[in-house]
N, C-alpha and C. Protein backbone atom coordinates (compact mmCIF):
# COMPACT_ATOMS: atom_id res chain seq x y z
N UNK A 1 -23.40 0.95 4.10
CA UNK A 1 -23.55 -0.40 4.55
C UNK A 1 -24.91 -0.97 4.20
N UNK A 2 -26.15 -0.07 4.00
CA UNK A 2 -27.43 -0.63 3.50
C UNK A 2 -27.62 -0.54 2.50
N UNK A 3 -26.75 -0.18 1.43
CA UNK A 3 -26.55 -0.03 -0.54
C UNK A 3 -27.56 1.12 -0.12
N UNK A 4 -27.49 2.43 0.40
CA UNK A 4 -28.71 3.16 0.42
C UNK A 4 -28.20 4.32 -0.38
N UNK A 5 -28.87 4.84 -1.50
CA UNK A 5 -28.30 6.49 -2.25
C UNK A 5 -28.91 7.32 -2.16
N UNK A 6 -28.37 8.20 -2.52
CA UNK A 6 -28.78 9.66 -2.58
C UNK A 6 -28.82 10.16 -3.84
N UNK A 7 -30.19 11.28 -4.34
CA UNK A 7 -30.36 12.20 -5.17
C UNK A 7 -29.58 13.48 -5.46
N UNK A 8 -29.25 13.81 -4.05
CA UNK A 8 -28.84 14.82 -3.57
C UNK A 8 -28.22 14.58 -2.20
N UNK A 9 -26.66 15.42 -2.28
CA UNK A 9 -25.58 15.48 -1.14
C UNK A 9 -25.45 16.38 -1.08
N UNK A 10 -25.35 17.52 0.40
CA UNK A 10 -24.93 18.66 0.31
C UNK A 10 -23.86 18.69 1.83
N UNK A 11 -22.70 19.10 1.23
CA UNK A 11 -21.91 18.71 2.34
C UNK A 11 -21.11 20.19 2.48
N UNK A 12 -21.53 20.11 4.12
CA UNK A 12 -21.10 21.90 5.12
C UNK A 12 -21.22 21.12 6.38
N UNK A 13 -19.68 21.36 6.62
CA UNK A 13 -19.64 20.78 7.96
C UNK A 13 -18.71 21.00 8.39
N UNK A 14 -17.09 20.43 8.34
CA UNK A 14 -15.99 20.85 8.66
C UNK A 14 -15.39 21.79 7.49
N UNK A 15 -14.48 22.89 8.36
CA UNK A 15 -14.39 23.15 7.54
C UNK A 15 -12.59 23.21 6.56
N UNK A 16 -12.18 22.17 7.85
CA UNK A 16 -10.37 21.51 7.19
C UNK A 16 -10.77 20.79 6.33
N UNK A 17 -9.63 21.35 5.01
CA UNK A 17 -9.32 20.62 4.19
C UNK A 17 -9.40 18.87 3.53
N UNK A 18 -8.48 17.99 5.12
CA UNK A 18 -8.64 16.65 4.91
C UNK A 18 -10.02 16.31 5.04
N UNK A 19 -10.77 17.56 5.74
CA UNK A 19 -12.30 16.80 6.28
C UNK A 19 -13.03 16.69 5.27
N UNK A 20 -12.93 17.70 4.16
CA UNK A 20 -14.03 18.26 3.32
C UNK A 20 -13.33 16.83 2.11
N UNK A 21 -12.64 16.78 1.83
CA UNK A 21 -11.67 16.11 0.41
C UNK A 21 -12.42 14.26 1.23
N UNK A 22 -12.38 14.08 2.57
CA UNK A 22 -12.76 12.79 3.10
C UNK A 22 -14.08 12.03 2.72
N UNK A 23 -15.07 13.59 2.96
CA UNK A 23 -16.23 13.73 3.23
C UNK A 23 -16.83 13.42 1.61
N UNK A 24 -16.25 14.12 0.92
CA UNK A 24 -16.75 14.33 -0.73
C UNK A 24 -16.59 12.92 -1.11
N UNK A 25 -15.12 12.66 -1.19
CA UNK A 25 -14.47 11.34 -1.92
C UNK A 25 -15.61 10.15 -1.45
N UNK A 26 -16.36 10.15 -0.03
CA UNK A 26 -16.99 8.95 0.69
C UNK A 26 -18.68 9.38 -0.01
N UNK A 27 -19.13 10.37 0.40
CA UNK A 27 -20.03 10.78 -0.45
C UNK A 27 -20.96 10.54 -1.52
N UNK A 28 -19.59 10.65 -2.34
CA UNK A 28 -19.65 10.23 -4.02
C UNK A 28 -20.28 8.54 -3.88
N UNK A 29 -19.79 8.28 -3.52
CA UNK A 29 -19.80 6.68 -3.74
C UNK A 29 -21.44 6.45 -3.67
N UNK A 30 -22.12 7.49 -2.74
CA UNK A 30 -23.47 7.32 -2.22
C UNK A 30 -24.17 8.04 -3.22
N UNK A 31 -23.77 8.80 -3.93
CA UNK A 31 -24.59 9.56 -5.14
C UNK A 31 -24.96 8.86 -6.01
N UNK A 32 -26.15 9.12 -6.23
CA UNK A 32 -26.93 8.30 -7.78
C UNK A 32 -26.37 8.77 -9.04
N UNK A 33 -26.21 8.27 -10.09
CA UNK A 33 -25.71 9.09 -11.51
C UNK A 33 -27.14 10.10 -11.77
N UNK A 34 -26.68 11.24 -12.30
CA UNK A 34 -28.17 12.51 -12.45
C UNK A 34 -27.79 12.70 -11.11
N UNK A 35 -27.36 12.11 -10.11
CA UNK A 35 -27.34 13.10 -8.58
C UNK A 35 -26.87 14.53 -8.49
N UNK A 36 -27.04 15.19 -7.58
CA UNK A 36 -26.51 16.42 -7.31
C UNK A 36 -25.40 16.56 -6.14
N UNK A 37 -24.46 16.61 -6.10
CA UNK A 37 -23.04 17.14 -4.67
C UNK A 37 -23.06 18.45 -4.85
N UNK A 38 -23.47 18.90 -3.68
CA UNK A 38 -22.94 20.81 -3.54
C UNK A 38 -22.37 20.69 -2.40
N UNK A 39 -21.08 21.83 -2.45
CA UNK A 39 -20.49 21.95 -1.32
C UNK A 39 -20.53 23.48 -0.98
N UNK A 40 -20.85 23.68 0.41
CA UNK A 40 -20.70 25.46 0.67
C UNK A 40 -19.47 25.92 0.96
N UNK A 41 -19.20 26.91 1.27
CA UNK A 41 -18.27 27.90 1.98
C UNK A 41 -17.05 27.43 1.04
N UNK A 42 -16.90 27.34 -0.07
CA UNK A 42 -16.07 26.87 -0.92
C UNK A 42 -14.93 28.58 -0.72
N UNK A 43 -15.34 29.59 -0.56
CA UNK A 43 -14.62 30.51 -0.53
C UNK A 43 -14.30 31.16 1.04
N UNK A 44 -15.21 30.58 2.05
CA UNK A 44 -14.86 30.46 3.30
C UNK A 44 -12.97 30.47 3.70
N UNK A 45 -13.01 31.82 4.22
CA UNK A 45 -11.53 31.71 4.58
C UNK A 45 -9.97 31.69 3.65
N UNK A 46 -10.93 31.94 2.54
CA UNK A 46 -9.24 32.31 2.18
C UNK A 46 -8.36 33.50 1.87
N UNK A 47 -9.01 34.25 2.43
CA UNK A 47 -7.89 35.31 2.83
C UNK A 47 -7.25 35.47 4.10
N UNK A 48 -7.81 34.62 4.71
CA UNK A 48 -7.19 34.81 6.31
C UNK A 48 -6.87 33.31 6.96
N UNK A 49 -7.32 32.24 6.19
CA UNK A 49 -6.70 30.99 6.80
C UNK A 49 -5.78 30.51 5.87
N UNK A 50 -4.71 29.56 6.43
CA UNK A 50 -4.19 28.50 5.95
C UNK A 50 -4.57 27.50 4.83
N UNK A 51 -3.82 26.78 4.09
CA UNK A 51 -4.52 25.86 3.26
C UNK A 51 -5.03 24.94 3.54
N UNK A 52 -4.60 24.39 4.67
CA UNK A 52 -5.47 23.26 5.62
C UNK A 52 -6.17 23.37 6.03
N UNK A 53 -6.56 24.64 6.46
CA UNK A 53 -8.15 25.29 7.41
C UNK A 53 -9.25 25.61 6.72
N UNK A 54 -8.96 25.50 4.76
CA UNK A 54 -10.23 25.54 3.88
C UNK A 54 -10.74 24.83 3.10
N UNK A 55 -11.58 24.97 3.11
CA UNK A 55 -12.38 23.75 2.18
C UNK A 55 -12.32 24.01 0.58
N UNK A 56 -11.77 25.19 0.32
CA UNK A 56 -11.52 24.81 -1.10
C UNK A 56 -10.36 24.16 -2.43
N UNK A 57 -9.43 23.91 -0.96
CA UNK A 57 -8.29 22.98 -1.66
C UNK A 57 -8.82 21.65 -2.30
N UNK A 58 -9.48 21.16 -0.88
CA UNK A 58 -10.32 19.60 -1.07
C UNK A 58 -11.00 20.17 -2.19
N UNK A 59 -12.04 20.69 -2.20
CA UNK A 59 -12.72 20.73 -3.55
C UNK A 59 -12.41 20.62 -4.50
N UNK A 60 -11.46 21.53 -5.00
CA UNK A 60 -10.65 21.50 -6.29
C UNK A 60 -9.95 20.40 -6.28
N UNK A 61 -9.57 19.96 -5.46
CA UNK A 61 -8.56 18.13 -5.81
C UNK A 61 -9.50 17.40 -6.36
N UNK A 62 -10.82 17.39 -5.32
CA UNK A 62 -11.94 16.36 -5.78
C UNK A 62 -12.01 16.51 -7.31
N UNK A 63 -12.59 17.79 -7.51
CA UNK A 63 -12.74 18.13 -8.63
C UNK A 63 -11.91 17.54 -9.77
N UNK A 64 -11.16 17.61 -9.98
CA UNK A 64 -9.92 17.41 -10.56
C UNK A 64 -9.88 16.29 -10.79
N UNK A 65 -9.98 14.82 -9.72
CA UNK A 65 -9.85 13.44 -9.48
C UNK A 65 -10.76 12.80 -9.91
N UNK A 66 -12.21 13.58 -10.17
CA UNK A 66 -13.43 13.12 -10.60
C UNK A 66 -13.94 13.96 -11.84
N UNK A 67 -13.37 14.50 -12.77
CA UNK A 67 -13.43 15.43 -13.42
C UNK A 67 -13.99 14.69 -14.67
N UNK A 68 -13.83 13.48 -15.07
CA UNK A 68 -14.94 12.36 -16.18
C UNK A 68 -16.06 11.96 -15.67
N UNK A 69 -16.37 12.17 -14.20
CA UNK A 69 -17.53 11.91 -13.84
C UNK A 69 -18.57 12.99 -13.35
N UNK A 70 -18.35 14.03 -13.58
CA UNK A 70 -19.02 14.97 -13.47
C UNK A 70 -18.96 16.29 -13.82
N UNK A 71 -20.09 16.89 -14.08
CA UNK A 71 -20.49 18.46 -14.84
C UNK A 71 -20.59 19.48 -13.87
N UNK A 72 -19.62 20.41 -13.86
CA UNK A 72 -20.09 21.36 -12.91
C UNK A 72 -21.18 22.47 -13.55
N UNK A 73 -21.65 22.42 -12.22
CA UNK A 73 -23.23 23.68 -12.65
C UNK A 73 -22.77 24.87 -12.80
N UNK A 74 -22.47 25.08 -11.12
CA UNK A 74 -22.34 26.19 -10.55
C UNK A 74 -20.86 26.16 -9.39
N UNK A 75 -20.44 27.14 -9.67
CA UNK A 75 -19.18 27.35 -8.67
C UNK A 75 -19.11 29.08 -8.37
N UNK A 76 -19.68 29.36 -7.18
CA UNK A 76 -19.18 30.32 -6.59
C UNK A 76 -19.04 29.87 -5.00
N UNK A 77 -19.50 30.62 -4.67
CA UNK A 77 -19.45 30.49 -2.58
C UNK A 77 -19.77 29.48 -2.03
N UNK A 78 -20.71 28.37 -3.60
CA UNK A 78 -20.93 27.11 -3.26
C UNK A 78 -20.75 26.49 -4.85
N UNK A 79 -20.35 25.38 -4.88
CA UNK A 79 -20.28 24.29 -5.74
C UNK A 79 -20.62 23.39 -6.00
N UNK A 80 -21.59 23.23 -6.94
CA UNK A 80 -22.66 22.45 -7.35
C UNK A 80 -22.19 21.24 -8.89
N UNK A 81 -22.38 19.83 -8.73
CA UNK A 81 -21.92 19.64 -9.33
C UNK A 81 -22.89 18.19 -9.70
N UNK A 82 -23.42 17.70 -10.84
CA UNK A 82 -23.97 16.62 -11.19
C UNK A 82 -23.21 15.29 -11.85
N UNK A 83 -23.58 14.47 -11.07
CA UNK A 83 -22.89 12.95 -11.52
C UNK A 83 -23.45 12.37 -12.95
N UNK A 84 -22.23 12.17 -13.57
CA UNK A 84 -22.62 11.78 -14.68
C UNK A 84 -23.23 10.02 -14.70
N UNK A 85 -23.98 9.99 -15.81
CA UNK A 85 -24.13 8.40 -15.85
C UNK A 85 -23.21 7.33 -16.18
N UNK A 86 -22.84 6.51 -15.21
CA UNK A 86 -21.87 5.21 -15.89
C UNK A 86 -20.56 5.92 -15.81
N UNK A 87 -20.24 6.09 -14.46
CA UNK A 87 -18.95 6.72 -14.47
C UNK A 87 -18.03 5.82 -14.51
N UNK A 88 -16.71 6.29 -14.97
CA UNK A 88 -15.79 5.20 -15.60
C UNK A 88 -15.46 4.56 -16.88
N UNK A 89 -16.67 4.53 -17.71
CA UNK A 89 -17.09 3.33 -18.65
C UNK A 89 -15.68 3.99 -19.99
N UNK A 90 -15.22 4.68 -19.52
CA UNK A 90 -13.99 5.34 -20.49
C UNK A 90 -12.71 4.74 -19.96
N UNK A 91 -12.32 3.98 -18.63
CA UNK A 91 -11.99 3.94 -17.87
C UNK A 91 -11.07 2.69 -17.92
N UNK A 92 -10.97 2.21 -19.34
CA UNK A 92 -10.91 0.80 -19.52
C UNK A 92 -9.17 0.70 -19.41
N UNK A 93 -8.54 -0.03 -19.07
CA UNK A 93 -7.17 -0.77 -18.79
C UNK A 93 -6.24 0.41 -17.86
N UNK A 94 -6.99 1.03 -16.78
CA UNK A 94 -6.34 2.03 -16.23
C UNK A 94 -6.47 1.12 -14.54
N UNK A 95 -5.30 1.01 -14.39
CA UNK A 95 -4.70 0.88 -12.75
C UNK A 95 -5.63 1.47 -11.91
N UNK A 96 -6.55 0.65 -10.68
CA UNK A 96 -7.20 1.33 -9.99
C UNK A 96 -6.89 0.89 -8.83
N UNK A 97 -6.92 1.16 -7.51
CA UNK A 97 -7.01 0.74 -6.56
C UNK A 97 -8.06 0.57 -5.50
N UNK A 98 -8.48 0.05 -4.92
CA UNK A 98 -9.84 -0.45 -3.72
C UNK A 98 -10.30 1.01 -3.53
N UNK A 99 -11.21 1.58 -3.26
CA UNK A 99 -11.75 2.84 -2.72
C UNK A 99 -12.28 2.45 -1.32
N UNK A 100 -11.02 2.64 -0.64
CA UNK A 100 -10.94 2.34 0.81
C UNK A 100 -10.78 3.60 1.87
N UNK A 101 -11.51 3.78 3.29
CA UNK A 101 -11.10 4.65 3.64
C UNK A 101 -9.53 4.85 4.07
N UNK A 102 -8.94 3.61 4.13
CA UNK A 102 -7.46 3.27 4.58
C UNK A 102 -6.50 3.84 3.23
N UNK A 103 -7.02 3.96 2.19
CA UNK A 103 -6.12 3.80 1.00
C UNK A 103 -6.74 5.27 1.03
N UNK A 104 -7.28 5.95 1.37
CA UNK A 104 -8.02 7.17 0.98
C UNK A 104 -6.57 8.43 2.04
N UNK A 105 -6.50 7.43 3.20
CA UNK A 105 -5.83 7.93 4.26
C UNK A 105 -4.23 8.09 3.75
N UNK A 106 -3.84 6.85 3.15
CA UNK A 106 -2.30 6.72 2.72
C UNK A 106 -2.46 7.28 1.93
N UNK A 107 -3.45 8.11 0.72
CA UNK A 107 -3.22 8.91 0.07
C UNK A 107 -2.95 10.31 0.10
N UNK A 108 -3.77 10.81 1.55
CA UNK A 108 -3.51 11.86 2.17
C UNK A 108 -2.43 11.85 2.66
N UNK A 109 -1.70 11.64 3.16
CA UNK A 109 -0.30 11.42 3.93
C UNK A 109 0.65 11.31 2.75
N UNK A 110 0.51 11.00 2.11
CA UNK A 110 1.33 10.57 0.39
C UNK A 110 2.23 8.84 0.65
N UNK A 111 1.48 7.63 1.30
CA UNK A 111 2.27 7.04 1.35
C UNK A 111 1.93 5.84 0.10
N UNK A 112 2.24 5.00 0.25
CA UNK A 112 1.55 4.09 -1.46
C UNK A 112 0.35 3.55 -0.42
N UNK A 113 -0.42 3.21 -1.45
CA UNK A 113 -1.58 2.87 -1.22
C UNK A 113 -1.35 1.68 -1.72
N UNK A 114 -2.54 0.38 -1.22
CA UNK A 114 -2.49 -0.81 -0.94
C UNK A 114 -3.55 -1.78 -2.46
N UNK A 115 -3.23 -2.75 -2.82
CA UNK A 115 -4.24 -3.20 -3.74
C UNK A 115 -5.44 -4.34 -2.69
């Protein structure tokens, strides 16, 4: 809300799935290009939890969804990853929709998302 960014995001906090994939996707938006996003406990729990109870599903989606806009460093127990400059600028006549937390939500749920 104050156009304020960041150099650096390091996000360890929840550690469900929708929280971590919420947290990143909102995040991003606050990262400078050259910024840094690391996420921990990327391997937290997966031999003994659910896919909803870890944070490395979200990651890898993120990953995946943002995969022209950024270089991964490092990926083990944590995942480190730098924003590229001028993300998008490849991006030209492709369908986008608002980057809303509401449209972020109907995407989680799988319902259509809104223009």
């Amino acid at each position: 809300q104050d156009n304020e960014t960041f150099d650096l995001i390091y996000i360890d906090g929840s550690h469900a799935r929708d929280d971590v994939l919420i947290d990143s996707v909102l995040a991003w938006r606050l990262l400078v290009p050259d910024g840094i996003c690391m996420w921990d406990d990327y391997t937290w729990g997966l031999r003994d939890r659910p896919q909803a109870e870890r944070p490395q599903p979200a990651i890898d989606a993120f990953l995946d969804l943002y995969c022209d806009e950024l270089q991964i460093l490092h990926a083990q127990d944590q995942v480190i990853v730098e924003k590229r400059p001028n993300p998008g600028s490849q991006r030209e006549n492709v369908l986008t929709f608002p980057r809303s937390a509401a449209n972020l939500m109907r995407f989680l749920t799988r319902r259509p998302m809104r223009f």
